[in-house]
PDB file of N, CA and C in Angstrom:
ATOM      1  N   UNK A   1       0.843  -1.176   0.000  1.00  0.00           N
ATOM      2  CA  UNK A   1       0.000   0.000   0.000  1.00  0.00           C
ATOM      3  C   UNK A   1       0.892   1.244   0.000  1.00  0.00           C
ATOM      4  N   UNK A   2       0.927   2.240  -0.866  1.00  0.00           N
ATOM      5  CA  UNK A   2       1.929   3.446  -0.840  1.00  0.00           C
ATOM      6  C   UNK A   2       1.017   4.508   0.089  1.00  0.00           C
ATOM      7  N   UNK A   3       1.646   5.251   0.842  1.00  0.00           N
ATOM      8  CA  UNK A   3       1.224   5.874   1.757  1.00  0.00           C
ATOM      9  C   UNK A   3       1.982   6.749   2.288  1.00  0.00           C
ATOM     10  N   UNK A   4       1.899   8.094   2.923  1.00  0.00           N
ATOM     11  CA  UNK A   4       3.141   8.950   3.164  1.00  0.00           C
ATOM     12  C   UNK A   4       2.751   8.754   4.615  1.00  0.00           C
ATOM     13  N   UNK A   5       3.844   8.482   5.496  1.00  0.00           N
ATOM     14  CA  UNK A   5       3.885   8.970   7.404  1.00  0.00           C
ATOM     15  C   UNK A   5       3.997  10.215   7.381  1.00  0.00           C
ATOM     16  N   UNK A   6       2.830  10.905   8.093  1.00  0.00           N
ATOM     17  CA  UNK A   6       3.127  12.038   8.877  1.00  0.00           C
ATOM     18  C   UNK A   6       3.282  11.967   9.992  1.00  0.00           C
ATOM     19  N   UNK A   7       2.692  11.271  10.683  1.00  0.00           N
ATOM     20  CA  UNK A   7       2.903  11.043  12.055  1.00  0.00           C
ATOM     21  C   UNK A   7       2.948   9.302  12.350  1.00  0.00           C
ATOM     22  N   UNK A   8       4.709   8.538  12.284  1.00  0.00           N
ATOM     23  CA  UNK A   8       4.859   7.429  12.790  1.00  0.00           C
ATOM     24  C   UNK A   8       3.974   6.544  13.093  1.00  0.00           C
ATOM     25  N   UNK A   9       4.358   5.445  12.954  1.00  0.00           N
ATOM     26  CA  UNK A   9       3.366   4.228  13.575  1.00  0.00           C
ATOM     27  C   UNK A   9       3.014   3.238  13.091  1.00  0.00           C
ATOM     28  N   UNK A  10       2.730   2.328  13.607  1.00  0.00           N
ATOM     29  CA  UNK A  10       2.343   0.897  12.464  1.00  0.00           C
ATOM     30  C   UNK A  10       1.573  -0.129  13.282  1.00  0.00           C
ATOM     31  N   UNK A  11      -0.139   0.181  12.809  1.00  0.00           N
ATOM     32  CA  UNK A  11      -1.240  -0.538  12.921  1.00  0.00           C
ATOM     33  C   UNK A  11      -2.026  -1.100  11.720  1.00  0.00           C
ATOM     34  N   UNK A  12      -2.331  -2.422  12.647  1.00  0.00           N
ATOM     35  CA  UNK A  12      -3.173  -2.815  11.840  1.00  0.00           C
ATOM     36  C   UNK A  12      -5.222  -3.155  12.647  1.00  0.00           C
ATOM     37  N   UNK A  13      -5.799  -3.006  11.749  1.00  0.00           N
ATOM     38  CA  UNK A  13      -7.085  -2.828  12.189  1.00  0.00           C
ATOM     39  C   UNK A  13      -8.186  -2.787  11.389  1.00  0.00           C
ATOM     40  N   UNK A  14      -9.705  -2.765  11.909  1.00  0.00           N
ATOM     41  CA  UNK A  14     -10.495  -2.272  10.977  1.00  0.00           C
ATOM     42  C   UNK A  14     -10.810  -0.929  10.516  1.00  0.00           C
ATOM     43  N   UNK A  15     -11.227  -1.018   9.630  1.00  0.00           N
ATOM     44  CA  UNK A  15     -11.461   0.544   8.774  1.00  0.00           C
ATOM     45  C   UNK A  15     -12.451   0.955   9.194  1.00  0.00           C
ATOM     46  N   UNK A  16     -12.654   2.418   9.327  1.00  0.00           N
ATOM     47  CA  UNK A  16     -14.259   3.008   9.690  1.00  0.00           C
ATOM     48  C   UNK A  16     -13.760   4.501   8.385  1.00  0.00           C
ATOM     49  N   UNK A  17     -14.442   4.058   7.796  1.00  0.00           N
ATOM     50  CA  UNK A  17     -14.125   4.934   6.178  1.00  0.00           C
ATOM     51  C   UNK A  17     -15.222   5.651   5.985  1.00  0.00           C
ATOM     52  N   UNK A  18     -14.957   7.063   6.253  1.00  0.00           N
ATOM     53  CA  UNK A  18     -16.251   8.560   5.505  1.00  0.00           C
ATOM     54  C   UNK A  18     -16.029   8.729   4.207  1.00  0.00           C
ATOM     55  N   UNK A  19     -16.504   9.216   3.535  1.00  0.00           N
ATOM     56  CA  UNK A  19     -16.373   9.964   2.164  1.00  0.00           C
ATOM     57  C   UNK A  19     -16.827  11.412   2.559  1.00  0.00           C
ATOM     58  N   UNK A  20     -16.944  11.728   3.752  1.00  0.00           N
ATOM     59  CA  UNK A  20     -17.287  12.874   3.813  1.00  0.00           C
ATOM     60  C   UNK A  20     -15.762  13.663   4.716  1.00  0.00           C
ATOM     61  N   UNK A  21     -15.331  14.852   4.331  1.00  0.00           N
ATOM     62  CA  UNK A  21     -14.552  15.343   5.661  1.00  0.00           C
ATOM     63  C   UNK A  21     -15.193  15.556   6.770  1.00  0.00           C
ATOM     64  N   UNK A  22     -14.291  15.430   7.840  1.00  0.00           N
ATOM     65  CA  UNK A  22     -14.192  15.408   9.263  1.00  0.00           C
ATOM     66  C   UNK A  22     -13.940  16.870  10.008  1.00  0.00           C
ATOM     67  N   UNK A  23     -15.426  17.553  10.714  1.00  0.00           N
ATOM     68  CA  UNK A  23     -14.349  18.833  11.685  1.00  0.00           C
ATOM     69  C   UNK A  23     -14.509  18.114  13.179  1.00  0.00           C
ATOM     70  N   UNK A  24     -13.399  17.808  13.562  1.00  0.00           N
ATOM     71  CA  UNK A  24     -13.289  17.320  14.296  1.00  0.00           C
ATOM     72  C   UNK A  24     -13.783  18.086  16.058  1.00  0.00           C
ATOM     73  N   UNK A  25     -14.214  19.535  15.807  1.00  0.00           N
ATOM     74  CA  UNK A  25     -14.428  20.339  16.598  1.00  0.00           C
ATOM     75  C   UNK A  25     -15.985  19.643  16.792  1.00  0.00           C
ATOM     76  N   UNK A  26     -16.973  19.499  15.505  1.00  0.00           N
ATOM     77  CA  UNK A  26     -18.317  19.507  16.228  1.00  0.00           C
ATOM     78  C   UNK A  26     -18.831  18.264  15.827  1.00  0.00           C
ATOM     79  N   UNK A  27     -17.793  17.296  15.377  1.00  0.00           N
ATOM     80  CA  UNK A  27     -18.477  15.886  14.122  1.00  0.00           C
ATOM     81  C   UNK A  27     -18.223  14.942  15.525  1.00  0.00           C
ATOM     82  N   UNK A  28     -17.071  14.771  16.679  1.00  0.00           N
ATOM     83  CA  UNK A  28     -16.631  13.812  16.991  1.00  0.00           C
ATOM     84  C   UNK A  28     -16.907  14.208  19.209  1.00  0.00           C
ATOM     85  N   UNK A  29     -17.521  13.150  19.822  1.00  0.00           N
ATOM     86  CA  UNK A  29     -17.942  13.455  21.626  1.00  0.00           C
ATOM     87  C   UNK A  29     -16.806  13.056  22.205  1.00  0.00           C
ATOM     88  N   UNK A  30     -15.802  14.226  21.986  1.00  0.00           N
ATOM     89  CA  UNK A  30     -14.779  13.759  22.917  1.00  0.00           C
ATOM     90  C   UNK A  30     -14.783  12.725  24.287  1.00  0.00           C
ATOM     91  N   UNK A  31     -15.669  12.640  24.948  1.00  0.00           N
ATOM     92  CA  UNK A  31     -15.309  11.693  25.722  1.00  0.00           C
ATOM     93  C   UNK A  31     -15.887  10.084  25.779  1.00  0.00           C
ATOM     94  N   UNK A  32     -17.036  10.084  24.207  1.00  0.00           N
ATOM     95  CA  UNK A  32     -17.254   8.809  23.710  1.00  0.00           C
ATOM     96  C   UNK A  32     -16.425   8.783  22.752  1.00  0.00           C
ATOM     97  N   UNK A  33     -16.047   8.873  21.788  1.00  0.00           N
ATOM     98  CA  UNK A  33     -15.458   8.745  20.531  1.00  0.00           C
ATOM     99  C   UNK A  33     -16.917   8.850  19.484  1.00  0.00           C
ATOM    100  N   UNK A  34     -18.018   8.992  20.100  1.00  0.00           N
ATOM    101  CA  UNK A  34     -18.884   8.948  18.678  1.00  0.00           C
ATOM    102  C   UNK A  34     -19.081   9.989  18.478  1.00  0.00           C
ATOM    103  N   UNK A  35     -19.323   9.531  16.394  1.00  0.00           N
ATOM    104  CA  UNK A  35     -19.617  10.589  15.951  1.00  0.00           C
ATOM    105  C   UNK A  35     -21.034  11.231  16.207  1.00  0.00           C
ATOM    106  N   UNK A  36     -21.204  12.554  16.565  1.00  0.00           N
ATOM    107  CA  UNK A  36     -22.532  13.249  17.155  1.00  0.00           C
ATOM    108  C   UNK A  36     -23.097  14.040  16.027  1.00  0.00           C
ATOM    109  N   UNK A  37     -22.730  14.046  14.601  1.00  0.00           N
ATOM    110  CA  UNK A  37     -23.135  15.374  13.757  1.00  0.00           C
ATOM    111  C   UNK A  37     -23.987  14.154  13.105  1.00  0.00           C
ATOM    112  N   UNK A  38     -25.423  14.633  12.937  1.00  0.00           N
ATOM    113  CA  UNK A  38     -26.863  13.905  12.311  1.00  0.00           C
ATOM    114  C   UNK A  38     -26.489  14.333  11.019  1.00  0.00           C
ATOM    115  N   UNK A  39     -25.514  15.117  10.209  1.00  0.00           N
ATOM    116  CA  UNK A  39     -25.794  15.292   9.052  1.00  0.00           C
ATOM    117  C   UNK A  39     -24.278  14.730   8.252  1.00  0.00           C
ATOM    118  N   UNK A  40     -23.634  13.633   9.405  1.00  0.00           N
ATOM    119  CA  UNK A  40     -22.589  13.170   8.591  1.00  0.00           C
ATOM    120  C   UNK A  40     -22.684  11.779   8.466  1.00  0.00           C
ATOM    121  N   UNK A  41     -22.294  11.388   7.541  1.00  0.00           N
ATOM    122  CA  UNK A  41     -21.460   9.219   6.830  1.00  0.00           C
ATOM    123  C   UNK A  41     -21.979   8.560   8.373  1.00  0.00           C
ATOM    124  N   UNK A  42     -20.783   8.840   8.803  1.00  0.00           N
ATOM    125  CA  UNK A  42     -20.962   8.270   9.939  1.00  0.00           C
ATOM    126  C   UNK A  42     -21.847   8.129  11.309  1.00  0.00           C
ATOM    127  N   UNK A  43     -22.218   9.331  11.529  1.00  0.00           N
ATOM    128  CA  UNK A  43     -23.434   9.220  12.152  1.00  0.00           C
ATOM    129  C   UNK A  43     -23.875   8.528  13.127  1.00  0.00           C
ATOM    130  N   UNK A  44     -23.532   8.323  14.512  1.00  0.00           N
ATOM    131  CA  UNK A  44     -23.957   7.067  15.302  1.00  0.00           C
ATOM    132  C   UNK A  44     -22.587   6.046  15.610  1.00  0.00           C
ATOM    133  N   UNK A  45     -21.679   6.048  14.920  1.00  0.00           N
ATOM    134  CA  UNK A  45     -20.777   4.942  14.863  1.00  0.00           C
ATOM    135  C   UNK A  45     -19.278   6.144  15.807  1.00  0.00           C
ATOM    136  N   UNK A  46     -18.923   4.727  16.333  1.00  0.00           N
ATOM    137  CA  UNK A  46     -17.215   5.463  17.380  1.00  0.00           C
ATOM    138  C   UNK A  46     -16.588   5.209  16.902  1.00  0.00           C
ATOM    139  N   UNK A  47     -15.251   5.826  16.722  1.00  0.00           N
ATOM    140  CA  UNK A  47     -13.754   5.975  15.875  1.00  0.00           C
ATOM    141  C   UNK A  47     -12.863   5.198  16.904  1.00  0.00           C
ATOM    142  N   UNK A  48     -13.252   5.273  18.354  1.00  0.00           N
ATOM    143  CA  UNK A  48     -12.517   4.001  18.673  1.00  0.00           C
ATOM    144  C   UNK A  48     -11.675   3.048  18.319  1.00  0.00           C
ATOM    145  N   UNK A  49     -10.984   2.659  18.095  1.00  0.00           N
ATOM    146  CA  UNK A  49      -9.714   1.402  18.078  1.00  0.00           C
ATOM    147  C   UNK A  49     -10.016   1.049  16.644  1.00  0.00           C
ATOM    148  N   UNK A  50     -10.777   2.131  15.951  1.00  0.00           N
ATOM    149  CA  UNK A  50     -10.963   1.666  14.357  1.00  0.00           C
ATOM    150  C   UNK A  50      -9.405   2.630  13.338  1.00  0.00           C
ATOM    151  N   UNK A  51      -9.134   2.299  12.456  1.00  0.00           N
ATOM    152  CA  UNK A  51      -8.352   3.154  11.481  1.00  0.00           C
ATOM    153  C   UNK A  51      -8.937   4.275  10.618  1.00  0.00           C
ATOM    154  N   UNK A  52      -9.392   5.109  11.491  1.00  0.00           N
ATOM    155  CA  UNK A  52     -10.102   6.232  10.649  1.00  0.00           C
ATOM    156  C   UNK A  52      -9.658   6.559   9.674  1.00  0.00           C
ATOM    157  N   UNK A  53     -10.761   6.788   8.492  1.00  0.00           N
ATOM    158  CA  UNK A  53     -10.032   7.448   6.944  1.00  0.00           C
ATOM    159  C   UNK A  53     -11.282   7.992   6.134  1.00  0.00           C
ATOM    160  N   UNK A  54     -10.556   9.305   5.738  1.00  0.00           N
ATOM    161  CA  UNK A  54     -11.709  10.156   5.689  1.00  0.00           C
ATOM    162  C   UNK A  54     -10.788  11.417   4.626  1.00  0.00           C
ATOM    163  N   UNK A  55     -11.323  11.710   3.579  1.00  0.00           N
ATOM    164  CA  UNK A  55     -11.144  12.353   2.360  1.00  0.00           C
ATOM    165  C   UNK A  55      -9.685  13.433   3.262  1.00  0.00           C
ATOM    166  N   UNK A  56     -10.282  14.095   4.165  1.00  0.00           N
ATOM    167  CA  UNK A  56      -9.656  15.310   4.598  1.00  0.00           C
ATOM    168  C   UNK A  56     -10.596  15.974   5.809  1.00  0.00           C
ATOM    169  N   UNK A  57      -9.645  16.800   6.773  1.00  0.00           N
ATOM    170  CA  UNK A  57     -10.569  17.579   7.998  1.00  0.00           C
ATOM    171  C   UNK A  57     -10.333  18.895   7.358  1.00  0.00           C
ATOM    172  N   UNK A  58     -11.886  19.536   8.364  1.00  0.00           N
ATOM    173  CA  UNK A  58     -12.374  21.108   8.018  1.00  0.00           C
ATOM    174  C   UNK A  58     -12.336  21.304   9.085  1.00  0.00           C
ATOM    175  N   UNK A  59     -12.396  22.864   9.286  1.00  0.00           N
ATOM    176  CA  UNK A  59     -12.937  23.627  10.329  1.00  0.00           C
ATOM    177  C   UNK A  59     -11.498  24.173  11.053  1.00  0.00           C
ATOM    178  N   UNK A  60     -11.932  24.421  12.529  1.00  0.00           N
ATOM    179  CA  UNK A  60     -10.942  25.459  13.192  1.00  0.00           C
ATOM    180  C   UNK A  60     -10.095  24.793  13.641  1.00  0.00           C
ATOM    181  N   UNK A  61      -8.693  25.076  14.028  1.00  0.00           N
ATOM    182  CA  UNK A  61      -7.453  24.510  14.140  1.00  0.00           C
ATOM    183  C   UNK A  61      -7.688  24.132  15.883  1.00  0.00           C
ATOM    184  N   UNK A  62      -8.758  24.182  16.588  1.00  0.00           N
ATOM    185  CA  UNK A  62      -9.349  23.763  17.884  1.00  0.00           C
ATOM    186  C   UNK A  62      -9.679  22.340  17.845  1.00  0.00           C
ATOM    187  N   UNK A  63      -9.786  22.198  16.689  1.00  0.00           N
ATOM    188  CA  UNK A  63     -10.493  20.604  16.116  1.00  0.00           C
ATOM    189  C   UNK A  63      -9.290  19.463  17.167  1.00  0.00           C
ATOM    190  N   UNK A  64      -7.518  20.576  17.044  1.00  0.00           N
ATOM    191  CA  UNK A  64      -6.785  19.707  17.344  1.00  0.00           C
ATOM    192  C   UNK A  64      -6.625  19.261  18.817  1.00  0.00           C
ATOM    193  N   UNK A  65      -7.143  20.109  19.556  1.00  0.00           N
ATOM    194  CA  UNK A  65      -7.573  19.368  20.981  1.00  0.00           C
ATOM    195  C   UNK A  65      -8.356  18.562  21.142  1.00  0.00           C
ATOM    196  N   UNK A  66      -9.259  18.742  20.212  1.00  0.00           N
ATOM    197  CA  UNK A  66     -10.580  17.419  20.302  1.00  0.00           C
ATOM    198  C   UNK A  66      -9.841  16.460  19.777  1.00  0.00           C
ATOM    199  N   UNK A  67      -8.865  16.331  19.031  1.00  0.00           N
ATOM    200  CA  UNK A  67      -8.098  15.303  18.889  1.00  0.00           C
ATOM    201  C   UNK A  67      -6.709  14.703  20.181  1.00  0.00           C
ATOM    202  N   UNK A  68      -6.272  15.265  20.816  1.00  0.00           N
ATOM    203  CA  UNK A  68      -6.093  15.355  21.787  1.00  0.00           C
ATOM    204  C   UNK A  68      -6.733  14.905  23.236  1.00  0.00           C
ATOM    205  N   UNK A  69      -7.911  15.392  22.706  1.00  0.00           N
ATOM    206  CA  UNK A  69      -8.743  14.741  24.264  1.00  0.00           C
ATOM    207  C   UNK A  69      -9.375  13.546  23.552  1.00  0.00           C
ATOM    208  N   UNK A  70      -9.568  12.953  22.500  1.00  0.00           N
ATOM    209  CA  UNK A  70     -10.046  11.559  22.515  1.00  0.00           C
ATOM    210  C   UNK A  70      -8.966  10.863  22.750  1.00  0.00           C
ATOM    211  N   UNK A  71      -8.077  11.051  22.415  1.00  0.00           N
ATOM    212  CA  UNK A  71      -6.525  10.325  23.021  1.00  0.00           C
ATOM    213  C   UNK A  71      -6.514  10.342  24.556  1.00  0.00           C
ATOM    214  N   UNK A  72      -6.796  11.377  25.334  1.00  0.00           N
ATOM    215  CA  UNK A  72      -6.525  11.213  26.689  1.00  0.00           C
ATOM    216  C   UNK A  72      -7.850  10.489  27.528  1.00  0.00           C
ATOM    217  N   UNK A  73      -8.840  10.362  26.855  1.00  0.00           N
ATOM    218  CA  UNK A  73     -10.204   9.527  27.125  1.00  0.00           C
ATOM    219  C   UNK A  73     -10.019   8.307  26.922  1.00  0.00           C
ATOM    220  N   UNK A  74      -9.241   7.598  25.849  1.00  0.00           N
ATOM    221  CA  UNK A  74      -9.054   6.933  25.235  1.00  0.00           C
ATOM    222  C   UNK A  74     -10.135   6.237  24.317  1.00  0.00           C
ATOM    223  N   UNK A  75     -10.821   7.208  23.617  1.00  0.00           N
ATOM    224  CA  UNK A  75     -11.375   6.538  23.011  1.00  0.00           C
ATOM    225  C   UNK A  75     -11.002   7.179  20.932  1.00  0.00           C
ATOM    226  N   UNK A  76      -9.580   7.066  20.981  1.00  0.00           N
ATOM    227  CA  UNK A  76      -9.231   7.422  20.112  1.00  0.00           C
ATOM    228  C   UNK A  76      -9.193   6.092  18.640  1.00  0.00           C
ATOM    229  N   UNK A  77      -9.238   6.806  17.310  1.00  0.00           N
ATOM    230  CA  UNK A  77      -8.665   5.597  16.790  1.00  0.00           C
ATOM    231  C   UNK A  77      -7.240   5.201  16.481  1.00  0.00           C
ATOM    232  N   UNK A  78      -7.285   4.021  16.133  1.00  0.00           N
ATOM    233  CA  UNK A  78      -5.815   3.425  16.448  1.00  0.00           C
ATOM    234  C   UNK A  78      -4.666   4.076  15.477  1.00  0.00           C
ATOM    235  N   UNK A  79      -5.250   5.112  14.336  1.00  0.00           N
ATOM    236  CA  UNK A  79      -4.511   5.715  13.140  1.00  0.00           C
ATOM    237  C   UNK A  79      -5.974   6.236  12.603  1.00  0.00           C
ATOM    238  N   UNK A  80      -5.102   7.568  11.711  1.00  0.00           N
ATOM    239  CA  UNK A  80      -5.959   7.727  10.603  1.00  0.00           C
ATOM    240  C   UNK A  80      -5.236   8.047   9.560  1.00  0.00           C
ATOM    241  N   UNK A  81      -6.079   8.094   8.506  1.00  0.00           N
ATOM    242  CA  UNK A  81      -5.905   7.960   6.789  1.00  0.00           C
ATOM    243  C   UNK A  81      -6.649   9.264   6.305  1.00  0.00           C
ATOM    244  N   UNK A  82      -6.060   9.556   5.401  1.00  0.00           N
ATOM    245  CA  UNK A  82      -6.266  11.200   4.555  1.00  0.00           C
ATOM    246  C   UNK A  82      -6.224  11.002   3.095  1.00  0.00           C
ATOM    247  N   UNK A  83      -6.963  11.613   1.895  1.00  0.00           N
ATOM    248  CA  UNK A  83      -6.220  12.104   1.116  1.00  0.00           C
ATOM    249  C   UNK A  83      -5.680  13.249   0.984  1.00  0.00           C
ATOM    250  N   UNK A  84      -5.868  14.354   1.683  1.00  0.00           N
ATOM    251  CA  UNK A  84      -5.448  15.304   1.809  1.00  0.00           C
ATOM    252  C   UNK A  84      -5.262  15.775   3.116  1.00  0.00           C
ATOM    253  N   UNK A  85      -4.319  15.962   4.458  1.00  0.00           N
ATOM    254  CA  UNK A  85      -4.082  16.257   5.548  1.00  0.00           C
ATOM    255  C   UNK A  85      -3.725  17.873   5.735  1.00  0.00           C
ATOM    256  N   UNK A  86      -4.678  18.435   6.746  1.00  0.00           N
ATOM    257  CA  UNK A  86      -4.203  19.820   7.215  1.00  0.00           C
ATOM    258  C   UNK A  86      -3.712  20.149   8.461  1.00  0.00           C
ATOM    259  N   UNK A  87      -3.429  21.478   8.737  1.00  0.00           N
ATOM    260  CA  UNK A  87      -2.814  21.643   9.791  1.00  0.00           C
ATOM    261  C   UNK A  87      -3.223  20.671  10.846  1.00  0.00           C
ATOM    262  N   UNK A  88      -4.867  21.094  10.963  1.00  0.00           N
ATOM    263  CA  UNK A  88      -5.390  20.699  12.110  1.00  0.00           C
ATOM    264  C   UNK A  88      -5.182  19.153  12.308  1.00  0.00           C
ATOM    265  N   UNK A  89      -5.682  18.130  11.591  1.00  0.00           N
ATOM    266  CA  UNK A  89      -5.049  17.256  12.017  1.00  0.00           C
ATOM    267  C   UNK A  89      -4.074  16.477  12.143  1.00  0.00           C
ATOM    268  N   UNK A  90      -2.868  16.829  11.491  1.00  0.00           N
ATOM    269  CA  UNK A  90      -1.323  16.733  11.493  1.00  0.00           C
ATOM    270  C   UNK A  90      -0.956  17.267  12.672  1.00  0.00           C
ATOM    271  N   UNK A  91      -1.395  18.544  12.988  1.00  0.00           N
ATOM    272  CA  UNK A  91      -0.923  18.917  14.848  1.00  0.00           C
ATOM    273  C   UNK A  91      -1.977  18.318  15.836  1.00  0.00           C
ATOM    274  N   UNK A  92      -3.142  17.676  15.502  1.00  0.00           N
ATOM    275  CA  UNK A  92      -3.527  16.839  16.474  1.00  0.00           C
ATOM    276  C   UNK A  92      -3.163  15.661  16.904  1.00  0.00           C
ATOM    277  N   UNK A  93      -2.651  14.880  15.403  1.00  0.00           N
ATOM    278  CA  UNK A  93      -2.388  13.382  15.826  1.00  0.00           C
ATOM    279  C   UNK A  93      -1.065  13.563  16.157  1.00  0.00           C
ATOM    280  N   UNK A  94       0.067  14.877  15.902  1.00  0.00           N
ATOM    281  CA  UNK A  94       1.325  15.115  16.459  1.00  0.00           C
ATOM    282  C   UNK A  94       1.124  14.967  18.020  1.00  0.00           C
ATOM    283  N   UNK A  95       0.131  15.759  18.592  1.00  0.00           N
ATOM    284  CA  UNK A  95       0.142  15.780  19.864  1.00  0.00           C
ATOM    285  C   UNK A  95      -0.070  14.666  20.381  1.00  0.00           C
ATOM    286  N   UNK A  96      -1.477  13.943  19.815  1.00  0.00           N
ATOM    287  CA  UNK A  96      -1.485  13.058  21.056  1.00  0.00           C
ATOM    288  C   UNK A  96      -1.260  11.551  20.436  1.00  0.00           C
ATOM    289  N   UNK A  97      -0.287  11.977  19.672  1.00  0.00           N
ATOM    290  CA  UNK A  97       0.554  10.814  19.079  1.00  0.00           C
ATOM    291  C   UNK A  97      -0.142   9.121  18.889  1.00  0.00           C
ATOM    292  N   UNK A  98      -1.253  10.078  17.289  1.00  0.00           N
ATOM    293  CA  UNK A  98      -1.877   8.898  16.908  1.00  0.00           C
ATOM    294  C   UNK A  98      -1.101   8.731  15.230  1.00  0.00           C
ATOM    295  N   UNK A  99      -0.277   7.958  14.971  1.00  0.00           N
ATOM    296  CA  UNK A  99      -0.185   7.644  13.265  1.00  0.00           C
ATOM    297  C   UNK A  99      -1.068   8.282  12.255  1.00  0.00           C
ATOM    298  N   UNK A 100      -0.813   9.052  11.886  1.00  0.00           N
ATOM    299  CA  UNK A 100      -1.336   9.503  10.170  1.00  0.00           C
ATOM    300  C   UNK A 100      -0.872   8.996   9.344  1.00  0.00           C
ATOM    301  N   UNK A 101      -1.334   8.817   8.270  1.00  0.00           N
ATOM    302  CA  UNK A 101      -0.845   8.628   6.479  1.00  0.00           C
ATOM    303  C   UNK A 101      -1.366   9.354   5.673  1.00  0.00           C
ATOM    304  N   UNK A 102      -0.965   9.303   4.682  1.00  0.00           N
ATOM    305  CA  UNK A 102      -1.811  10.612   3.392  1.00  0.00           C
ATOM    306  C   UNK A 102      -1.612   9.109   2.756  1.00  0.00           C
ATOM    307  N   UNK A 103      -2.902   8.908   1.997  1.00  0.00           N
ATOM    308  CA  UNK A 103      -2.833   7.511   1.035  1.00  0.00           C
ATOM    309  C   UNK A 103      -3.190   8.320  -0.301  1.00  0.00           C
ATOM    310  N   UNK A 104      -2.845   7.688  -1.464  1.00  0.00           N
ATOM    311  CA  UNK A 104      -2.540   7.944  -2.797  1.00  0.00           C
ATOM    312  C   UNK A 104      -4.119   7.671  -3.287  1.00  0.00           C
ATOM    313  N   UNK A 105      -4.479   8.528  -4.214  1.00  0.00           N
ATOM    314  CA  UNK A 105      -6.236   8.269  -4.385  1.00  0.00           C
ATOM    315  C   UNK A 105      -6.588   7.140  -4.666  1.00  0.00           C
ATOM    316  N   UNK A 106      -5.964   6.366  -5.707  1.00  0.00           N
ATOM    317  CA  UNK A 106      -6.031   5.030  -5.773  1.00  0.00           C
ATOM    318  C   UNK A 106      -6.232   3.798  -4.724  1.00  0.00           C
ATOM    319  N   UNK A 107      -5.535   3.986  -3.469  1.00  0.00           N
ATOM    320  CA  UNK A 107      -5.310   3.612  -2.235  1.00  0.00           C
ATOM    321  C   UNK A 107      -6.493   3.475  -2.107  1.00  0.00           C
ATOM    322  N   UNK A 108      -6.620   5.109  -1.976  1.00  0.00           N
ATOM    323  CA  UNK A 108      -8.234   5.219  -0.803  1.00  0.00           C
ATOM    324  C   UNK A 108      -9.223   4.818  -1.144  1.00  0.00           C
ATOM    325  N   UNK A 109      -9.463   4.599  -2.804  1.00  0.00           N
ATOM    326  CA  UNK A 109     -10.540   4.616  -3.447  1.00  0.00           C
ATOM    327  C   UNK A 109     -10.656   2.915  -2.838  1.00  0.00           C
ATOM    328  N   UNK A 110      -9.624   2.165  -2.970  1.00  0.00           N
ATOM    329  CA  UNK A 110      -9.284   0.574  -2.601  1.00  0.00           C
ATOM    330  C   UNK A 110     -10.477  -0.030  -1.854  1.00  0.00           C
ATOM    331  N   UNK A 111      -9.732   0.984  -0.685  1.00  0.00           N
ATOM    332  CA  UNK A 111     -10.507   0.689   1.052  1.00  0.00           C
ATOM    333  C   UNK A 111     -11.612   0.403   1.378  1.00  0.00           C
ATOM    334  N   UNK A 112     -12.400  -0.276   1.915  1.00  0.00           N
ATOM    335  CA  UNK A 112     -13.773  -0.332   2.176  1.00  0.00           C
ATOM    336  C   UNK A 112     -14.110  -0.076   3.533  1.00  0.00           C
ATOM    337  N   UNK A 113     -15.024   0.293   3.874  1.00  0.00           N
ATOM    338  CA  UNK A 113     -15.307   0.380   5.697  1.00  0.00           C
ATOM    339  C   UNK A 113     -15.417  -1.277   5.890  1.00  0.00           C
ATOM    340  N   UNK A 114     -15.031  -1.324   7.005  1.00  0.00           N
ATOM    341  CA  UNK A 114     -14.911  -2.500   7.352  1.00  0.00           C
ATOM    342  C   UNK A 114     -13.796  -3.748   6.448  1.00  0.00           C
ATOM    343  N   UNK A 115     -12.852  -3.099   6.101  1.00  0.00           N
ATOM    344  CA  UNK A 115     -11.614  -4.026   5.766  1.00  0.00           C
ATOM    345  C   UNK A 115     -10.394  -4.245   6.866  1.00  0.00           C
ATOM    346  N   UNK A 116      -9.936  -5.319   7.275  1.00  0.00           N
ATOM    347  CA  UNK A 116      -9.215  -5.088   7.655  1.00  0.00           C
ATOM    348  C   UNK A 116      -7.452  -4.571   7.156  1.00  0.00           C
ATOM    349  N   UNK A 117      -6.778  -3.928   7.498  1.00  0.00           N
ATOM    350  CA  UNK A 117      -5.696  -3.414   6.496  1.00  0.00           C
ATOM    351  C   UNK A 117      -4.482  -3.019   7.634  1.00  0.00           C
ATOM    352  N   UNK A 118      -3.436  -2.780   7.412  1.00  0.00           N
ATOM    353  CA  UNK A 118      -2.207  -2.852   7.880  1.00  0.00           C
ATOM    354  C   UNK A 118      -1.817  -1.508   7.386  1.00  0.00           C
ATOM    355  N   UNK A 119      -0.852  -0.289   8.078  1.00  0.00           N
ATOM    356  CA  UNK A 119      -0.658   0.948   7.963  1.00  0.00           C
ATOM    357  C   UNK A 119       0.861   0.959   8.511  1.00  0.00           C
ATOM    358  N   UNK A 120       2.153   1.993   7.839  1.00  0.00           N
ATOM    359  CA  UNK A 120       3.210   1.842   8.809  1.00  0.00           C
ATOM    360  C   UNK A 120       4.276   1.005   8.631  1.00  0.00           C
TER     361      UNK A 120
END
């Protein structure tokens, strides 16, 4: 699988795959891991110990504490996957030191929710 590290690491797991971007400020309950926004993919389902992967994150660079505090809750996922990575979550999963990748469109297009797959 070609894939760029931004942030170290090497898991393997199941996929919980959006086609939608992620703001991690109002999409994700920091202290469940579920997603709380009624108008997103996911909807109902926790990022928990899954390999999140999701087109790209929006919104305010605050998003990156909410990334941060699902790490210190622990109800973070075990990595996530991008095709396109921004500040915000490159300095979130920096902080609370969860594995990123930027995967190649081809990659992503691959993936299915619920595959299991190897990262790292």
């Amino acid at each position: 699988m070609t894939q760029k590290i931004i942030v170290q690491g090497k898991v393997t797991g199941k996929v919980l795959k959006s086609n939608q971007p992620i703001n991690f400020l109002g999409t994700i309950d920091k202290k469940t891991g579920e997603i709380i926004d009624k108008k997103h993919d996911l909807y109902g389902k926790t990022i928990k110990d899954s390999i999140l992967i999701f087109p790209n994150g929006i919104g305010s660079s605050v998003g990156a504490y909410t990334i941060y505090s699902i790490k210190s809750n622990n109800v973070s996922p075990l990595a996530m996957a991008c095709q396109k990575v921004d500040l915000t979550v490159a300095s979130g999963c920096a902080l609370a030191n969860i594995p990123l990748f930027i995967l190649e469109p081809d990659e992503y297009d691959k993936i299915k929710d619920g595959d299991e797959i190897s990262l790292g």
